[in-house]
Protein backbone atom coordinates (compact mmCIF):
# COMPACT_ATOMS: atom_id res chain seq x y z
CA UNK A 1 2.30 1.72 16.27
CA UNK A 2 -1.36 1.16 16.64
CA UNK A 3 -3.17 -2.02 17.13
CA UNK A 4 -6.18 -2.70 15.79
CA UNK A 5 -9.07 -5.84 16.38
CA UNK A 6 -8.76 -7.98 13.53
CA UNK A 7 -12.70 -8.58 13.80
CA UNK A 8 -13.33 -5.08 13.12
CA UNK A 9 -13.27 -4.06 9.40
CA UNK A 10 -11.28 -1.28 8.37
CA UNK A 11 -10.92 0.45 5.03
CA UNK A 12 -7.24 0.92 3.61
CA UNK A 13 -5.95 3.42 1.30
CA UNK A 14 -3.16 3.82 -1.09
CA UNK A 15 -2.89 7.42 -2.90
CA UNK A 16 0.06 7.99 -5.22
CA UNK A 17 0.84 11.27 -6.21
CA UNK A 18 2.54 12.70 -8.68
CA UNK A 19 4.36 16.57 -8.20
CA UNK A 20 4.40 18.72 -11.48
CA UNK A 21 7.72 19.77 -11.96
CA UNK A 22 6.48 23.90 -12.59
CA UNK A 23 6.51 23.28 -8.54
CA UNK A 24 10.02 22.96 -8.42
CA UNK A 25 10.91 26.24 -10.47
CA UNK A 26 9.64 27.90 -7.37
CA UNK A 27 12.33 29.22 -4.93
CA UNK A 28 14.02 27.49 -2.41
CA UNK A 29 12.39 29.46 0.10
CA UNK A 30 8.99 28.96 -1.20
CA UNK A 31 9.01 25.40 -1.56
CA UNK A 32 10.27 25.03 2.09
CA UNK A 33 7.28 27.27 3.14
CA UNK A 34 4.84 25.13 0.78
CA UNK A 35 6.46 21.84 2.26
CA UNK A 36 5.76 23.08 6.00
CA UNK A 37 2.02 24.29 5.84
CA UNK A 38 1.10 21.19 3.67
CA UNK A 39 3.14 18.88 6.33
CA UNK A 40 0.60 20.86 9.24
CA UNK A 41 -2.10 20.60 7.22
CA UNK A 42 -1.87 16.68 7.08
CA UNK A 43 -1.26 16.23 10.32
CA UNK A 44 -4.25 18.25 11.76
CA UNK A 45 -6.21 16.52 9.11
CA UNK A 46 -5.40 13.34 9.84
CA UNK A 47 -6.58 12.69 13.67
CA UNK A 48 -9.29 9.88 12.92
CA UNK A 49 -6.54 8.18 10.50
CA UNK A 50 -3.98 5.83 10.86
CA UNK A 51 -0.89 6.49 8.33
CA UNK A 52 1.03 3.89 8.90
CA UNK A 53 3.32 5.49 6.27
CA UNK A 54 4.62 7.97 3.78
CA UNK A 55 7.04 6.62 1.37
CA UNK A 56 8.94 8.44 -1.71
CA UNK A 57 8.78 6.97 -5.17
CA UNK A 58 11.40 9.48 -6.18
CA UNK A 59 13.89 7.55 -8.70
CA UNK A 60 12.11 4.29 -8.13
CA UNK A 61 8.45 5.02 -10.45
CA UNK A 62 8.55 7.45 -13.61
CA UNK A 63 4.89 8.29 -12.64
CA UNK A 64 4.37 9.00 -9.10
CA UNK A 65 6.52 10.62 -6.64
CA UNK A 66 4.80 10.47 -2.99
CA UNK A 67 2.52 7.36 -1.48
CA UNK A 68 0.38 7.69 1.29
CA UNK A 69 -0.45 4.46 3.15
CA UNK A 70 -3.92 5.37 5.26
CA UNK A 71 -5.99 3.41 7.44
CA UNK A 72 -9.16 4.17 9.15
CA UNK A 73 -13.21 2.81 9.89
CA UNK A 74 -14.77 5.58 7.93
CA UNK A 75 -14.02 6.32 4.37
CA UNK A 76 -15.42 10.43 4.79
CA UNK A 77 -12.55 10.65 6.96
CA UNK A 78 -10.18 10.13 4.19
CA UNK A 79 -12.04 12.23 2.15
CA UNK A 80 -11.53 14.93 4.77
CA UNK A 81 -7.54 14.28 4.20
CA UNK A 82 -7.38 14.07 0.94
CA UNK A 83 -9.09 17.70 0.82
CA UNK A 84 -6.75 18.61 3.03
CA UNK A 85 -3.83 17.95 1.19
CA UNK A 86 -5.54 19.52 -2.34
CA UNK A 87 -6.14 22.69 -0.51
CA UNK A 88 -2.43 22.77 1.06
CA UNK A 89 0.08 25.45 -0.90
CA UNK A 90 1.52 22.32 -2.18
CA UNK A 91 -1.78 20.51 -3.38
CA UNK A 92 -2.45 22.82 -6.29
CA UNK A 93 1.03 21.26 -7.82
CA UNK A 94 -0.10 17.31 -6.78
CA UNK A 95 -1.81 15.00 -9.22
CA UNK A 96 -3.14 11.93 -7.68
CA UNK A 97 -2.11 9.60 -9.86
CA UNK A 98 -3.19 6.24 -8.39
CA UNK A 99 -5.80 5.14 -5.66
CA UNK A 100 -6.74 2.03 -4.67
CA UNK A 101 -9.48 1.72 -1.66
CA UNK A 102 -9.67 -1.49 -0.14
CA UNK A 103 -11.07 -3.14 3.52
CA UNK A 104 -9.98 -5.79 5.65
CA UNK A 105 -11.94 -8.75 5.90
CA UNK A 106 -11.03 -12.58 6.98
CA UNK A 107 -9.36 -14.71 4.16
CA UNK A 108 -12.40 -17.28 2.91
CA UNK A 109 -9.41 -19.60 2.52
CA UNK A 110 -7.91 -19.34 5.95
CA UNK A 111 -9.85 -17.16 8.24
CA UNK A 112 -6.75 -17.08 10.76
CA UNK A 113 -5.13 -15.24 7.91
CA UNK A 114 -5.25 -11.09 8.26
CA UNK A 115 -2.91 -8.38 6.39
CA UNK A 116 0.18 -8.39 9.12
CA UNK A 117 -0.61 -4.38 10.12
CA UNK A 118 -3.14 -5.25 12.14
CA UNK A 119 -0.71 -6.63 14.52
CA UNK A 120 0.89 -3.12 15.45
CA UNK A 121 3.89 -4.16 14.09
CA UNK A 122 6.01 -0.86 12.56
CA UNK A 123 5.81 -0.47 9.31
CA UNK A 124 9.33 -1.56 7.29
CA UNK A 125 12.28 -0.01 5.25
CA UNK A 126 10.44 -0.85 1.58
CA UNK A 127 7.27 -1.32 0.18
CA UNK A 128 6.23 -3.36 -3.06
CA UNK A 129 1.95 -2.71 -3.52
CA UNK A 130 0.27 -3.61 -6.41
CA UNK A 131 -3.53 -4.07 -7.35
CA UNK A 132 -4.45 -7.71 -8.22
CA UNK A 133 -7.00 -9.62 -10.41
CA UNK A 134 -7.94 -13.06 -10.92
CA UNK A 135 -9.48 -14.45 -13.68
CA UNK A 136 -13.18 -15.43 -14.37
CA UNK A 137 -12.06 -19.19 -14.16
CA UNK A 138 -10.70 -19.07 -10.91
CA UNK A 139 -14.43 -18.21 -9.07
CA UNK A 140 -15.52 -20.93 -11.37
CA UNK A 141 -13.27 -23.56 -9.31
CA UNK A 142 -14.67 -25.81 -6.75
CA UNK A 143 -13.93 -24.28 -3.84
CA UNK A 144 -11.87 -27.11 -2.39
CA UNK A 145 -9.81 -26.56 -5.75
CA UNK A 146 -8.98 -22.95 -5.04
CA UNK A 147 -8.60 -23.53 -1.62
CA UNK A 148 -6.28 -26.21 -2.05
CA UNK A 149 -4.09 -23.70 -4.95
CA UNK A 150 -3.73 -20.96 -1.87
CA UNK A 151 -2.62 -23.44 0.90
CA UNK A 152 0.31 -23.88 -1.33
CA UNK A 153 0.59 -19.90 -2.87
CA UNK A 154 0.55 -19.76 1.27
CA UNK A 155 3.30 -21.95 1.88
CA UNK A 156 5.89 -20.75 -0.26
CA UNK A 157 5.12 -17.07 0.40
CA UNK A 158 6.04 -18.27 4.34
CA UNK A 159 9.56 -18.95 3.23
CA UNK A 160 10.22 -15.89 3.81
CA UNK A 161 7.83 -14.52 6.02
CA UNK A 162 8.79 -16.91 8.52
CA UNK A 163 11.29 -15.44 10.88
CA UNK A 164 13.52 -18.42 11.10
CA UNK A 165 14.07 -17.72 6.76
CA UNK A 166 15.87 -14.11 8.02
CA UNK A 167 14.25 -12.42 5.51
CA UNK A 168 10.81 -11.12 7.55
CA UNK A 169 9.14 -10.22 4.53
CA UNK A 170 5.67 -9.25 5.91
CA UNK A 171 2.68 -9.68 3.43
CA UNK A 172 -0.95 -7.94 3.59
CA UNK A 173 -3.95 -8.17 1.22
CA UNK A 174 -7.07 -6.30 1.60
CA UNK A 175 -10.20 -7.08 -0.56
CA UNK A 176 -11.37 -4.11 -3.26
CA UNK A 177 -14.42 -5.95 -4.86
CA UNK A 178 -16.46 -3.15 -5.80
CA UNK A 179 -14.30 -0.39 -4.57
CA UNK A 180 -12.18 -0.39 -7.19
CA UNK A 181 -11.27 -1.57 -10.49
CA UNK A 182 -9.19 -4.26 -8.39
CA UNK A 183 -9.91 -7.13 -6.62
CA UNK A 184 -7.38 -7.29 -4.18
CA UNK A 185 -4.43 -5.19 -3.11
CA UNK A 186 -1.46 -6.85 -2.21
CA UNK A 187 1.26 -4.91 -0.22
CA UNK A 188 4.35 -6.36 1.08
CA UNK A 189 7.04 -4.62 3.63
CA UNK A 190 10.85 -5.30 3.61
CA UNK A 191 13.90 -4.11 4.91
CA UNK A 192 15.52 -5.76 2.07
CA UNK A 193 14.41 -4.70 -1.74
CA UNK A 194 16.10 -7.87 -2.64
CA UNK A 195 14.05 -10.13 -0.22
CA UNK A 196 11.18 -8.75 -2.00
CA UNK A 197 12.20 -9.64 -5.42
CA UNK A 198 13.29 -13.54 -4.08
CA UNK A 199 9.85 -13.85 -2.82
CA UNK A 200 7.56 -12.38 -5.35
CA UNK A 201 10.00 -14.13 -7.81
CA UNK A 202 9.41 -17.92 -6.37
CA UNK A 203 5.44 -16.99 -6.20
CA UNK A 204 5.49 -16.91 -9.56
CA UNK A 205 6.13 -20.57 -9.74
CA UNK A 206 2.62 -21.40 -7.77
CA UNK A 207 0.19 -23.29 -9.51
CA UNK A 208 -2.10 -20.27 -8.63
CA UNK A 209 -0.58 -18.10 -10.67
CA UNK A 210 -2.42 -19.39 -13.66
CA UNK A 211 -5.54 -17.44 -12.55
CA UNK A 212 -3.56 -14.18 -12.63
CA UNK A 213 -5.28 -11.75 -14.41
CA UNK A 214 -3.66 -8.68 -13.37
CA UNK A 215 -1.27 -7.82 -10.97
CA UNK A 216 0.60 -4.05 -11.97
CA UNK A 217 1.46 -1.94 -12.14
CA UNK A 218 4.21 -2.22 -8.98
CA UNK A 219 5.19 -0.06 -7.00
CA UNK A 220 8.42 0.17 -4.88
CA UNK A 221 8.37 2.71 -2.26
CA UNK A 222 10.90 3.89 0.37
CA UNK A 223 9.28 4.29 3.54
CA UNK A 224 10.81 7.85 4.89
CA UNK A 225 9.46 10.93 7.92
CA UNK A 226 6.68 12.81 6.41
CA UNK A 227 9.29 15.59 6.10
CA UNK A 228 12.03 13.93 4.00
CA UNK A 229 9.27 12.69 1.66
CA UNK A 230 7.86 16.07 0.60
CA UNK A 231 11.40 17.17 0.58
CA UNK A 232 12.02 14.22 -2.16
CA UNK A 233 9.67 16.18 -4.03
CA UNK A 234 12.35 19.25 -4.92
């Protein structure tokens, strides 16, 4: 996988897509054909981008079927994909149905603390991503309040992110003031789906939590070759 300079900011993207199901009433042999050009026509697309992963929603999300996970330092390159992909033979039967733009930037809380892809680190089995809001009250705090609240959201989310808790959950949150109707999006990466649900689930117990404004919808994802995702598609 790619490294990247943690100094550097770089936008992140998460489209969702949706496939209507007149594709699927196409032949067999037309939907392979469909599944192959749009497959080239991401790739060739997608030289200036990172995508650290496509992941199938297929029997995990009633509303979206295919997640791209994109990273790059300029946001017309994206735009370039996403073109792409609407003027593939597939594209004219894909609804984006989510998208959340966001960009990397040090924690005001803990500078030392970056989303965990900028490591290199391969992306894992299962992703849980959401889009996050706090409340109005919580900028109000004194920022030795807030910062105080996230030193201990921090320390039981590294229960298991640590390695020695065997669970490896890895956790990254890039900042979407003004890019979106988010604040935040939080994405975390398991080989486990369970892991994900312990840690989420004790997180919920953080005194932090009571400046939660928004934080769905979620979306579990199954990290798969660019291939077997479209093929999740029909």
């Amino acid at each position: 996988m790619q490294t990247f300079d943690p100094n550097e900011p770089l936008y992140v993207a998460f489209w969702l897509y949706r496939v209507d199901p007149l594709w699927r009433r196409r032949s067999g042999t037309e939907r392979a054909a469909d599944r192959e050009a749009t497959a080239r026509a991401i790739q060739n697309a997608a030289t200036d981008l990172t995508i650290r992963g496509v992941y199938s929603l297929v029997g995990l999300r009633h509303d979206a079927d295919l997640l791209f996970w994109i990273i790059g330092p300029n946001l017309d390159a994206f735009q370039q994909l996403a073109a792409a992909i609407n003027r593939s033979p597939l594209g004219g039967y894909l609804e984006q149905a989510y998208t959340y733009v966001a960009v990397t930037v040090p924690s005001q809380y803990d500078p030392e603390h970056r989303p965990e892809f900028l490591k290199g680190e391969p992306p894992k089995a299962y992703l849980s991503m959401y889009p996050f809001v706090k409340t109005p009250e919580w900028y109000l705090l004194p920022y030795e309040q807030r910062r105080a609240l996230m030193i201990e959201h921090g320390r039981l989310g590294r229960r298991h992110t640590h390695p020695e808790s065997g669970e490896g959950v890895r956790t990254n949150t890039v900042h979407s003031f003004g890019l979106g109707d988010q604040e935040f999006v939080v994405a975390f990466e398991g080989d486990d789906p369970a892991a994900l649900e312990r840690m989420v689930e004790e997180l919920r117990a953080a005194e932090v939590r009571r400046y939660t404004q928004r934080d769905t919808p979620i979306f579990l994802a199954r990290l798969k070759p660019l291939a077997e995702a479209l093929a999740d598609l029909g």
